[in-house]
PDB file of N, CA and C in Angstrom:
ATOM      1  N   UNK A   1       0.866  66.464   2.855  1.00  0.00           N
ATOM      2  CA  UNK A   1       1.805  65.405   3.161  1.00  0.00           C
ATOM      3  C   UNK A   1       1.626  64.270   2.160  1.00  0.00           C
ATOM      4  N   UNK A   2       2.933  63.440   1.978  1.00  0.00           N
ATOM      5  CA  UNK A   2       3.072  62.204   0.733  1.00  0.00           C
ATOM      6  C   UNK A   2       1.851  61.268   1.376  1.00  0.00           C
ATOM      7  N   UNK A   3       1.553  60.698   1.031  1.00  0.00           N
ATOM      8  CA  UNK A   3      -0.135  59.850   1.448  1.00  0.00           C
ATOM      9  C   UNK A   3       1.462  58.677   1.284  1.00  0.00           C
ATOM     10  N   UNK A   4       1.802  58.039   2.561  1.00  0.00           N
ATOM     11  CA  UNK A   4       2.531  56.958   2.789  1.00  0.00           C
ATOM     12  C   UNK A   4       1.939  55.222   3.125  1.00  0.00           C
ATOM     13  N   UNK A   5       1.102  55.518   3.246  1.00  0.00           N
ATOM     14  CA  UNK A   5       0.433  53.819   3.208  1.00  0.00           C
ATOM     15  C   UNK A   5      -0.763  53.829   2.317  1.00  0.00           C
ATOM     16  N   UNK A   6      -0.361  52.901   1.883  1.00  0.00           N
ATOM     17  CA  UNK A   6      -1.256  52.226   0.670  1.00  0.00           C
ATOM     18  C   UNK A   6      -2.658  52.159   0.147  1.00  0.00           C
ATOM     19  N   UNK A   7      -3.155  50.672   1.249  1.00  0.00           N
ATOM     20  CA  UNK A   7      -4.077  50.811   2.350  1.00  0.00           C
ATOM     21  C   UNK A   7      -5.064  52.144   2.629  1.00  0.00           C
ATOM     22  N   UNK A   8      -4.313  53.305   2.685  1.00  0.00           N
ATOM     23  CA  UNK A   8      -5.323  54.556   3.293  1.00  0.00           C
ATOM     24  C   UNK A   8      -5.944  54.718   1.390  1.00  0.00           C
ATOM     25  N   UNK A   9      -4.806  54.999   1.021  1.00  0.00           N
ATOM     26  CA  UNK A   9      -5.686  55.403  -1.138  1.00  0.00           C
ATOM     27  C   UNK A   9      -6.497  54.192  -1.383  1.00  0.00           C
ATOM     28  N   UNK A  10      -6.212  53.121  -0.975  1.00  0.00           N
ATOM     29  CA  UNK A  10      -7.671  52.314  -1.096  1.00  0.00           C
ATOM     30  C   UNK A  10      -9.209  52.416  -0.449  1.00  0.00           C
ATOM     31  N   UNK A  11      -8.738  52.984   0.880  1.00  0.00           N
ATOM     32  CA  UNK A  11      -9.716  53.282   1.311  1.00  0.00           C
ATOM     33  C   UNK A  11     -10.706  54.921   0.653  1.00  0.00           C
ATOM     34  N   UNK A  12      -9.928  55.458   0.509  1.00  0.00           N
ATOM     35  CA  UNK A  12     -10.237  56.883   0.161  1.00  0.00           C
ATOM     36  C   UNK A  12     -10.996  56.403  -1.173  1.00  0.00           C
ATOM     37  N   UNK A  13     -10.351  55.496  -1.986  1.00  0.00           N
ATOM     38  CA  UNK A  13     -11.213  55.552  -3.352  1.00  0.00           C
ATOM     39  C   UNK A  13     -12.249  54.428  -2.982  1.00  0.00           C
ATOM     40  N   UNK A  14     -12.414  53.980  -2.397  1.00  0.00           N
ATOM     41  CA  UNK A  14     -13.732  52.941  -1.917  1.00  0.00           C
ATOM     42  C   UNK A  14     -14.555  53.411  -1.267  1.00  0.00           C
ATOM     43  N   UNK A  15     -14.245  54.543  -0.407  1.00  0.00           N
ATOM     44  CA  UNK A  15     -15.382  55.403   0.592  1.00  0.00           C
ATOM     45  C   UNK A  15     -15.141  56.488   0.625  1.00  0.00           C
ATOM     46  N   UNK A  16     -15.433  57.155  -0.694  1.00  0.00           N
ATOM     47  CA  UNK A  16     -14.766  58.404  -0.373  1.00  0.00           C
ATOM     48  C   UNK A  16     -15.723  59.607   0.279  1.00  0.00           C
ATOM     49  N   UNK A  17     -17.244  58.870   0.492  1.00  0.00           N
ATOM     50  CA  UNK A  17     -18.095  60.155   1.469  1.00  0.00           C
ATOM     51  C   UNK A  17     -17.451  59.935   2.993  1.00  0.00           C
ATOM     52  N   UNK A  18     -16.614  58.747   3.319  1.00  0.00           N
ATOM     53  CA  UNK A  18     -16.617  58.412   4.341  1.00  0.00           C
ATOM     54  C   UNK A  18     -15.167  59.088   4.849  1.00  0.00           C
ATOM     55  N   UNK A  19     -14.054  58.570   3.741  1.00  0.00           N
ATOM     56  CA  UNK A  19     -12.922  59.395   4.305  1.00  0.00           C
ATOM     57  C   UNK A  19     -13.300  61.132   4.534  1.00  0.00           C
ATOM     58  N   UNK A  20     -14.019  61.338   3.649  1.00  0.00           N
ATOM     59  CA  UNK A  20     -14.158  63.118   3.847  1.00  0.00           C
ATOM     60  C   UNK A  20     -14.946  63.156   5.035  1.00  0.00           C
ATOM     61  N   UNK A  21     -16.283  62.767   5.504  1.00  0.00           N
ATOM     62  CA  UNK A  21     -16.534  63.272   6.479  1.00  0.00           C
ATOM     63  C   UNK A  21     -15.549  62.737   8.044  1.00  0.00           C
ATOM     64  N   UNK A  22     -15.062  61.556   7.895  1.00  0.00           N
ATOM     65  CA  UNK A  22     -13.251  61.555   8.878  1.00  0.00           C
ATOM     66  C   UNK A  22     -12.539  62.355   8.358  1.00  0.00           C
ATOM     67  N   UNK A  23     -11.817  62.730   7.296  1.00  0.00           N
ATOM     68  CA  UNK A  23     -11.113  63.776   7.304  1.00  0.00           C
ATOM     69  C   UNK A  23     -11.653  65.440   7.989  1.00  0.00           C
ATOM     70  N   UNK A  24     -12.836  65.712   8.059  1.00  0.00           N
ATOM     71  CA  UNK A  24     -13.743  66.882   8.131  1.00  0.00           C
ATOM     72  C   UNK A  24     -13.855  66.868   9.900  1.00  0.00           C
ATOM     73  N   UNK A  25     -13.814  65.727  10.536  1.00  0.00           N
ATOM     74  CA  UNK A  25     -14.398  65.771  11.803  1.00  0.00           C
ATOM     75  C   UNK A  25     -13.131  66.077  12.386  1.00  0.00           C
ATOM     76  N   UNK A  26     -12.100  65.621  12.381  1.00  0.00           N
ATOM     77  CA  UNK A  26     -10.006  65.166  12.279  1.00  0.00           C
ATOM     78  C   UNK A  26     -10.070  66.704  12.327  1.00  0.00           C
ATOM     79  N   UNK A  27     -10.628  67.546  11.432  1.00  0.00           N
ATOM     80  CA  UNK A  27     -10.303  69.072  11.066  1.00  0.00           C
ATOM     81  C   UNK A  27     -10.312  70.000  12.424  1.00  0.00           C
ATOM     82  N   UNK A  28     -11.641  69.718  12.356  1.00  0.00           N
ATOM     83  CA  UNK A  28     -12.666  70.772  13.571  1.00  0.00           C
ATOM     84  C   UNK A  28     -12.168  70.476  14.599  1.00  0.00           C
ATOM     85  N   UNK A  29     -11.847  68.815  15.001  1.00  0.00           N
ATOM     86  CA  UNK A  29     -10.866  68.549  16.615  1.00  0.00           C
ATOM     87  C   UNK A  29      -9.621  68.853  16.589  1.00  0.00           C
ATOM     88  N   UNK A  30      -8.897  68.950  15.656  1.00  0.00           N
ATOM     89  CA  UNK A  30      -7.262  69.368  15.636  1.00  0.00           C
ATOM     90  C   UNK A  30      -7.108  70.493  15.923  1.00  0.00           C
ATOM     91  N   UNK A  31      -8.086  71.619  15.297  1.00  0.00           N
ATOM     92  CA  UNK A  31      -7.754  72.900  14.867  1.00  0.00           C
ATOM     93  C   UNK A  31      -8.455  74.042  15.466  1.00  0.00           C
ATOM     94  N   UNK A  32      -9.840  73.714  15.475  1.00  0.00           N
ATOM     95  CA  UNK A  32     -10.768  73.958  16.556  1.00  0.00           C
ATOM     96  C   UNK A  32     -11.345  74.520  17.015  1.00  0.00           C
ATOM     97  N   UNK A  33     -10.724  73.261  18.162  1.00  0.00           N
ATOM     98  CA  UNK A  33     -11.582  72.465  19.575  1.00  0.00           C
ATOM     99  C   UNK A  33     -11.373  73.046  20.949  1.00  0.00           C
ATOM    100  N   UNK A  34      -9.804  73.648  21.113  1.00  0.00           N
ATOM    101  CA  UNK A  34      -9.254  73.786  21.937  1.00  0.00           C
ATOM    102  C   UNK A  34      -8.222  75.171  21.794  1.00  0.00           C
ATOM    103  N   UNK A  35      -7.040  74.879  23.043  1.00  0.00           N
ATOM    104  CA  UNK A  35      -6.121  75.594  23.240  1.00  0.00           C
ATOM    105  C   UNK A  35      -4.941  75.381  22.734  1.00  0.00           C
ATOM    106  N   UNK A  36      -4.932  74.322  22.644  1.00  0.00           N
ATOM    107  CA  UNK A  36      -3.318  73.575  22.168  1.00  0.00           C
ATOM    108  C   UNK A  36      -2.870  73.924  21.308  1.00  0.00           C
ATOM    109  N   UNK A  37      -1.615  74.165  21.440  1.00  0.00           N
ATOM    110  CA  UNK A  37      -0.678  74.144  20.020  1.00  0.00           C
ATOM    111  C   UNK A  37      -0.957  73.011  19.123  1.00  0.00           C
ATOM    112  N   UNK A  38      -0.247  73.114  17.892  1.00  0.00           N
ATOM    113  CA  UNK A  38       0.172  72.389  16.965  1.00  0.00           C
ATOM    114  C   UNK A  38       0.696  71.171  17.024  1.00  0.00           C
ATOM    115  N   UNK A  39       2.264  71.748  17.899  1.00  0.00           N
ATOM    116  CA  UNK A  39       2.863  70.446  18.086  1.00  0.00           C
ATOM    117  C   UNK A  39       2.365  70.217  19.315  1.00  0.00           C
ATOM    118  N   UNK A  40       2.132  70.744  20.833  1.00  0.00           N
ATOM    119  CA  UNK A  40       0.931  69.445  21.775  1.00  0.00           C
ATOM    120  C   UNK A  40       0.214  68.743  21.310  1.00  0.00           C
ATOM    121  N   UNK A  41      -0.619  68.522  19.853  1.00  0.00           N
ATOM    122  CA  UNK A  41      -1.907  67.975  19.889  1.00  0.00           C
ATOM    123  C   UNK A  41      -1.000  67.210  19.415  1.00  0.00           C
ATOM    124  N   UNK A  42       0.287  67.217  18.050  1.00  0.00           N
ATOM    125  CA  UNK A  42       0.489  65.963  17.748  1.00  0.00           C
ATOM    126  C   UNK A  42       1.525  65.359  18.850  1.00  0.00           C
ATOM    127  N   UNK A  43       2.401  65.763  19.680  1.00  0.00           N
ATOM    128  CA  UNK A  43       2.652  65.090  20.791  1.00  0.00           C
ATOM    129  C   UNK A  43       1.795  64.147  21.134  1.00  0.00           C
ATOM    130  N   UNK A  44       0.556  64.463  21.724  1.00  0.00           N
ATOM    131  CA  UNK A  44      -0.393  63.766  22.473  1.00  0.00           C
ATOM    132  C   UNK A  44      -0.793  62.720  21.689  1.00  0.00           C
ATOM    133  N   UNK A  45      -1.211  63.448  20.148  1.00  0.00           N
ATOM    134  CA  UNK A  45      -1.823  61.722  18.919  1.00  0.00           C
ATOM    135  C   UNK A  45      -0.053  60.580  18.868  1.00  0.00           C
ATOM    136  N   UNK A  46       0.737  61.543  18.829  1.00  0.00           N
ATOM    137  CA  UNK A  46       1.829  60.323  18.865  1.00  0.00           C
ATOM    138  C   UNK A  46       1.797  59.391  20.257  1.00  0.00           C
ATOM    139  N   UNK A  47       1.763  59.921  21.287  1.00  0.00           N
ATOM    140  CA  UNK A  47       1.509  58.896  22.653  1.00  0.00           C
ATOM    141  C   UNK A  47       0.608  58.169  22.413  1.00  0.00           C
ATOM    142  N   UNK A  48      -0.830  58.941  21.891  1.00  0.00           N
ATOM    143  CA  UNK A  48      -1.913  57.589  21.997  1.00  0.00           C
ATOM    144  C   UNK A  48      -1.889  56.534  21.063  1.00  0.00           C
ATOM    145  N   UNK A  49      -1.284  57.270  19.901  1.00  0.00           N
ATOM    146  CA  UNK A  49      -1.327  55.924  19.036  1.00  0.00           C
ATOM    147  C   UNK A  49       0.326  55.244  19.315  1.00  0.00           C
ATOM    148  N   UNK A  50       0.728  55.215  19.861  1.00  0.00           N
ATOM    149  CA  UNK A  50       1.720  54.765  20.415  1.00  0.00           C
ATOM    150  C   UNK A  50       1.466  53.779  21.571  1.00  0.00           C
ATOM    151  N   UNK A  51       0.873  54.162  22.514  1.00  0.00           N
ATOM    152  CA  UNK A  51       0.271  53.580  23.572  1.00  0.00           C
ATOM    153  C   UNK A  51      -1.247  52.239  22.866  1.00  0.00           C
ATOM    154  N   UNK A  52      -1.364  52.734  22.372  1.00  0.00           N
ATOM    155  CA  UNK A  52      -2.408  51.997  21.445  1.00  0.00           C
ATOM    156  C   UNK A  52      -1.641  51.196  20.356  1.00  0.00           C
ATOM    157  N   UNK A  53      -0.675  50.827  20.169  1.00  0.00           N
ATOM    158  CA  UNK A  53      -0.115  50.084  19.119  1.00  0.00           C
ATOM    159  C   UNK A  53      -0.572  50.483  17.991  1.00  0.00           C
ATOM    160  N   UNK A  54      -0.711  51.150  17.584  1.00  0.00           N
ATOM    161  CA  UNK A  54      -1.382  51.701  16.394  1.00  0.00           C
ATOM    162  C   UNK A  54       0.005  52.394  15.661  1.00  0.00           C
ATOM    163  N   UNK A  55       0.296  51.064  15.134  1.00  0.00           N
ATOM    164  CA  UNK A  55       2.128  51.517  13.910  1.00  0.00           C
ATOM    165  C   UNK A  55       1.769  52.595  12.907  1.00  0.00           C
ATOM    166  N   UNK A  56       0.572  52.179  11.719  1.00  0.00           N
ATOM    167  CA  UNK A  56      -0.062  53.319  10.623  1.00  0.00           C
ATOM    168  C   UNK A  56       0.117  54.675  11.416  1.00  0.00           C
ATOM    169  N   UNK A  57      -0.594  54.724  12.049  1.00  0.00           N
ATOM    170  CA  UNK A  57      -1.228  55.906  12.754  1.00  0.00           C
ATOM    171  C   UNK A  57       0.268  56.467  13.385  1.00  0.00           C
ATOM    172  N   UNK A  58       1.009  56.358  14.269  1.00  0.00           N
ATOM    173  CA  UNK A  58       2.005  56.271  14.613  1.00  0.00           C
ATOM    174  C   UNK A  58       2.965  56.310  13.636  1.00  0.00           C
ATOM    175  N   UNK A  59       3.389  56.669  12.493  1.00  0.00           N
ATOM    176  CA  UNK A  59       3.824  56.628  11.655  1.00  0.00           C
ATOM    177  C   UNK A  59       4.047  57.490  10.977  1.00  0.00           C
ATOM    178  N   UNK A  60       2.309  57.827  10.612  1.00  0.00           N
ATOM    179  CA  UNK A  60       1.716  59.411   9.939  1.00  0.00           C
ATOM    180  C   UNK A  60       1.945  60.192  10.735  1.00  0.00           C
ATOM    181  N   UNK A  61       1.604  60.380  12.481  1.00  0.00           N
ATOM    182  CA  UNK A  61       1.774  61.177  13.554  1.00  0.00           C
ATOM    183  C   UNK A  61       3.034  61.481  14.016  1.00  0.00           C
ATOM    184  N   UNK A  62       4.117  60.840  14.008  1.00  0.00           N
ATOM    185  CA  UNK A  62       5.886  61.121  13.877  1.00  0.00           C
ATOM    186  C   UNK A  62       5.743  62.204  12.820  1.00  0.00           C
ATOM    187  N   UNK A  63       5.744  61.688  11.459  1.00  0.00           N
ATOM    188  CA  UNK A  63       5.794  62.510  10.395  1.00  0.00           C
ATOM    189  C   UNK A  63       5.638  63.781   9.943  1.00  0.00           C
ATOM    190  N   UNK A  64       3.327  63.817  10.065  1.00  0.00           N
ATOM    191  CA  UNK A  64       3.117  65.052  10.601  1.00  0.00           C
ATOM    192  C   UNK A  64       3.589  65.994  11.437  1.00  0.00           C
ATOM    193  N   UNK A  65       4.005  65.656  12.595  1.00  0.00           N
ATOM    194  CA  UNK A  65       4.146  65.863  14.075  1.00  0.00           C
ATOM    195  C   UNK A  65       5.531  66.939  13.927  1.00  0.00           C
ATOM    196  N   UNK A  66       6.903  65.720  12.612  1.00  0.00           N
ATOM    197  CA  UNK A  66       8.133  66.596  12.804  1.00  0.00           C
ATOM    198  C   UNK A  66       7.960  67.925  11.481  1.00  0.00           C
ATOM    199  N   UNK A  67       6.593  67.635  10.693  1.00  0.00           N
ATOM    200  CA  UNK A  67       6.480  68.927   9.907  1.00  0.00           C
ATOM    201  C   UNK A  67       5.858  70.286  10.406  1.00  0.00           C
ATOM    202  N   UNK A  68       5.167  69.698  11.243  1.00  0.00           N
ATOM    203  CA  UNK A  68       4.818  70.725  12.690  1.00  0.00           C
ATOM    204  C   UNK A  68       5.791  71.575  13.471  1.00  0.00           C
ATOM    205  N   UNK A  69       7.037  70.831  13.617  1.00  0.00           N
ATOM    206  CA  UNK A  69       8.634  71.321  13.756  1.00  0.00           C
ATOM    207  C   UNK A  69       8.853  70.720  15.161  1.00  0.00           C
ATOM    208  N   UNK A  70       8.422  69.437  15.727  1.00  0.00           N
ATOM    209  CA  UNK A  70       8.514  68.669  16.938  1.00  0.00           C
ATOM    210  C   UNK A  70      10.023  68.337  16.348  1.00  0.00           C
ATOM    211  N   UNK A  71      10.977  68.435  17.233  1.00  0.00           N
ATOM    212  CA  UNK A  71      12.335  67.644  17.102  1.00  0.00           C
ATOM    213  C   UNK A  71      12.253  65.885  17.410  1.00  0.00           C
ATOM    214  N   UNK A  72      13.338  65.337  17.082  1.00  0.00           N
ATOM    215  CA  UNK A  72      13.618  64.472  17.721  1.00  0.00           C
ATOM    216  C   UNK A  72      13.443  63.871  19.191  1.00  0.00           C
ATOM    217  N   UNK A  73      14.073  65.009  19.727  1.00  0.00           N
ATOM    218  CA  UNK A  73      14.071  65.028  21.313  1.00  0.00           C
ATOM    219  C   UNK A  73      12.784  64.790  21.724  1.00  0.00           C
ATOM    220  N   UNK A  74      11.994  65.889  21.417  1.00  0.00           N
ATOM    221  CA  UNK A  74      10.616  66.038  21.628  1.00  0.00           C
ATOM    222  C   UNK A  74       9.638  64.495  21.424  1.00  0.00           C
ATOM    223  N   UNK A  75       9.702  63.894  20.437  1.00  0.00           N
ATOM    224  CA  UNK A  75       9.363  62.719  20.051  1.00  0.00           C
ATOM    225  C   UNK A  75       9.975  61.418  20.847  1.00  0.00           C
ATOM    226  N   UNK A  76      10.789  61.446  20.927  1.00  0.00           N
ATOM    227  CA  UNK A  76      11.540  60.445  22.051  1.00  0.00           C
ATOM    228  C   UNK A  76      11.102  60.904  23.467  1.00  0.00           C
ATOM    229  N   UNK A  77      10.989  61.804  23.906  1.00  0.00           N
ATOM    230  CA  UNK A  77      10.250  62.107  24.954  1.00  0.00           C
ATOM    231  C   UNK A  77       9.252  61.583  25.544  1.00  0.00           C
ATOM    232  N   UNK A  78       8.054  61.633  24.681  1.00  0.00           N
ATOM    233  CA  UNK A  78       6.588  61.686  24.508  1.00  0.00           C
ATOM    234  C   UNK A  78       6.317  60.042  24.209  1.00  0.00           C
ATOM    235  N   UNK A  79       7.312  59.414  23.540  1.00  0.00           N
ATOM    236  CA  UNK A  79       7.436  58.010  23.551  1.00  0.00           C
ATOM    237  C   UNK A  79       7.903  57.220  24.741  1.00  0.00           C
ATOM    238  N   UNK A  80       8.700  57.800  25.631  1.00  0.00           N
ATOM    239  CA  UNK A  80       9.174  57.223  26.751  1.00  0.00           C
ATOM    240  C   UNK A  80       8.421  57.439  27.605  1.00  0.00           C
ATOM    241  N   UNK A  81       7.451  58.312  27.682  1.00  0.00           N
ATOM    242  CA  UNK A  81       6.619  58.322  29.162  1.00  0.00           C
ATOM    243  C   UNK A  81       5.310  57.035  28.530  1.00  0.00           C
ATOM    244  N   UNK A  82       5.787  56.576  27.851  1.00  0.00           N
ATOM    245  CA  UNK A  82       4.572  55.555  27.477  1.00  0.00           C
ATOM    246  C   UNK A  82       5.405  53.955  27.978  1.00  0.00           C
ATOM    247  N   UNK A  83       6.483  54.433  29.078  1.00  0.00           N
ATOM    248  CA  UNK A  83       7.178  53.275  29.523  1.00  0.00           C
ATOM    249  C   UNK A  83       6.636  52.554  30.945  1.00  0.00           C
ATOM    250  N   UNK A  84       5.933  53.917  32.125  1.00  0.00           N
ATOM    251  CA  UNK A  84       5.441  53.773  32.683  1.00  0.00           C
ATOM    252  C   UNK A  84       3.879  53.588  33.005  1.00  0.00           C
ATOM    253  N   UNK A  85       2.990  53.785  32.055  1.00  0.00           N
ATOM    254  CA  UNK A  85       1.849  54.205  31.552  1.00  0.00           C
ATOM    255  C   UNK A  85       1.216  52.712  30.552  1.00  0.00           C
ATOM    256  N   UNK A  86       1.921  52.448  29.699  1.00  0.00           N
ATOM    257  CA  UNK A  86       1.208  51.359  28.883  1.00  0.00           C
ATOM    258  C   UNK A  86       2.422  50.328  28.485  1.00  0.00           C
ATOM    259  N   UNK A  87       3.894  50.315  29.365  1.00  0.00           N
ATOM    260  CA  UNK A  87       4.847  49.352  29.385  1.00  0.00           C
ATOM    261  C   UNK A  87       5.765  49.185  28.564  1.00  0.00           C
ATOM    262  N   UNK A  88       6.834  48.941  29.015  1.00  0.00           N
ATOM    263  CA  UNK A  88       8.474  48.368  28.266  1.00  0.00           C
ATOM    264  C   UNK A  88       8.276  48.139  26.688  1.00  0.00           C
ATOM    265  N   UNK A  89       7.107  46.857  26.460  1.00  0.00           N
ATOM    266  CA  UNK A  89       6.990  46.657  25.654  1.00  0.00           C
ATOM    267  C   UNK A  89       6.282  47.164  24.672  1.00  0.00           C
ATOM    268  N   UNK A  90       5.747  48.232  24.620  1.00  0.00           N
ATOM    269  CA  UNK A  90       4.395  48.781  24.133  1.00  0.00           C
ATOM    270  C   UNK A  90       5.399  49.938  23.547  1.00  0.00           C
ATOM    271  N   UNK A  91       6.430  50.419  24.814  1.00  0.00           N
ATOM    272  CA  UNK A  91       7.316  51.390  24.119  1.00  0.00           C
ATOM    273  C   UNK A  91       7.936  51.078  23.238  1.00  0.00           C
ATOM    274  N   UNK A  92       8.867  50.269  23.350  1.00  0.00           N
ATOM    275  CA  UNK A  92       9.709  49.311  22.040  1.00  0.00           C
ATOM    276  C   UNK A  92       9.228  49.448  21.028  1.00  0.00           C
ATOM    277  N   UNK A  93       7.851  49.120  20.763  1.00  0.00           N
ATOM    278  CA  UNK A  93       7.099  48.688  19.384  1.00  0.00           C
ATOM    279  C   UNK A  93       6.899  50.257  19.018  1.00  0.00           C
ATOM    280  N   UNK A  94       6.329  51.258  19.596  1.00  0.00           N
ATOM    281  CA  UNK A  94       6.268  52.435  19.275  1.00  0.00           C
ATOM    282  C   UNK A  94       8.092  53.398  19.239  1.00  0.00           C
ATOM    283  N   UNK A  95       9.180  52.605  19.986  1.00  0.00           N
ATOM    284  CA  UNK A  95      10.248  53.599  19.447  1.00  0.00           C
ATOM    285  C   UNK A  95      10.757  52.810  18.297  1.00  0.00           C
ATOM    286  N   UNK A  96      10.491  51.583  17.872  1.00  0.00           N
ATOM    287  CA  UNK A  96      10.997  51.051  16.582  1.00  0.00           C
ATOM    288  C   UNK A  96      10.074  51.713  15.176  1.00  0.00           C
ATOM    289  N   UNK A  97       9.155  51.876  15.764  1.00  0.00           N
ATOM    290  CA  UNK A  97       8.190  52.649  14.174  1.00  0.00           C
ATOM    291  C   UNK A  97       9.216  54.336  14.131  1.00  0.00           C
ATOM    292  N   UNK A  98       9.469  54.412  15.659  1.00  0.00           N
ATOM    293  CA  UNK A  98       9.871  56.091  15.579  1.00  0.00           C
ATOM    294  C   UNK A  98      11.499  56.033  14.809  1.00  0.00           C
ATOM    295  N   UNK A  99      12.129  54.715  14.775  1.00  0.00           N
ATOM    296  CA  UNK A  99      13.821  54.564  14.529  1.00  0.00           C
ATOM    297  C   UNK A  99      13.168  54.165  12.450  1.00  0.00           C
ATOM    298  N   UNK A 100      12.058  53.771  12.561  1.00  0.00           N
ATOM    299  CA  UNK A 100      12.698  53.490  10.783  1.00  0.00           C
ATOM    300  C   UNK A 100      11.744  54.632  10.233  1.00  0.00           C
ATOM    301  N   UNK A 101      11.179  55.667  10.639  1.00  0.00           N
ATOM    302  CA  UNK A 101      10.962  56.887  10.064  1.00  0.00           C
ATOM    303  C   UNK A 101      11.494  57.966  10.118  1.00  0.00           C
ATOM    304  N   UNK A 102      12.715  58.028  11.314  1.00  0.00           N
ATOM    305  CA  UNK A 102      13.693  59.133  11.235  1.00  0.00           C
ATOM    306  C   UNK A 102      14.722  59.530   9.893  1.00  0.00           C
TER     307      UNK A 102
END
């Protein structure tokens, strides 16, 4: 995937034992750890970092998520149950990151 924020290639060339062993740990829990599909796990990282205000993250995880082959639908979904759960407003901020990366 296009490395889309900035910010992350700075970090990577400033720590780069550090991004690899986060990139390395990211590996073994995505891929795995478990049972889940592909697109469940990024479903689920889009809610939390969604629910978590976490725009970067939320951003990359839309992205990833629709190269995984999550639709639209699917993504708007998974964003709206974060209406009852972490609030009105918490959703907003997470379906506006989801409206300027479509």
């Amino acid at each position: 995937m296009k490395e889309i924020h900035g910010v992350l290639k700075e970090f990577k060339k400033d720590f780069p034992a550090v991004y690899e062993g986060h990139e390395g740990l990211g590996k073994v829990i995505h891929e795995q750890s478990g049972p889940l599909s592909e697109k469940i796990r990024w479903l689920i990282k889009i809610a939390v970092s969604g629910a978590s205000a976490h725009a970067l993250s939320l951003e990359t995880h839309i992205l990833k998520g629709k190269e995984s082959g999550l639709t639209d639908d699917e993504i708007k979904h998974a964003l709206l149950l974060l209406i009852q759960t972490a609030g009105f407003p918490t959703f907003m901020e997470a379906y506006s990151v989801f409206k300027k990366v479509r």
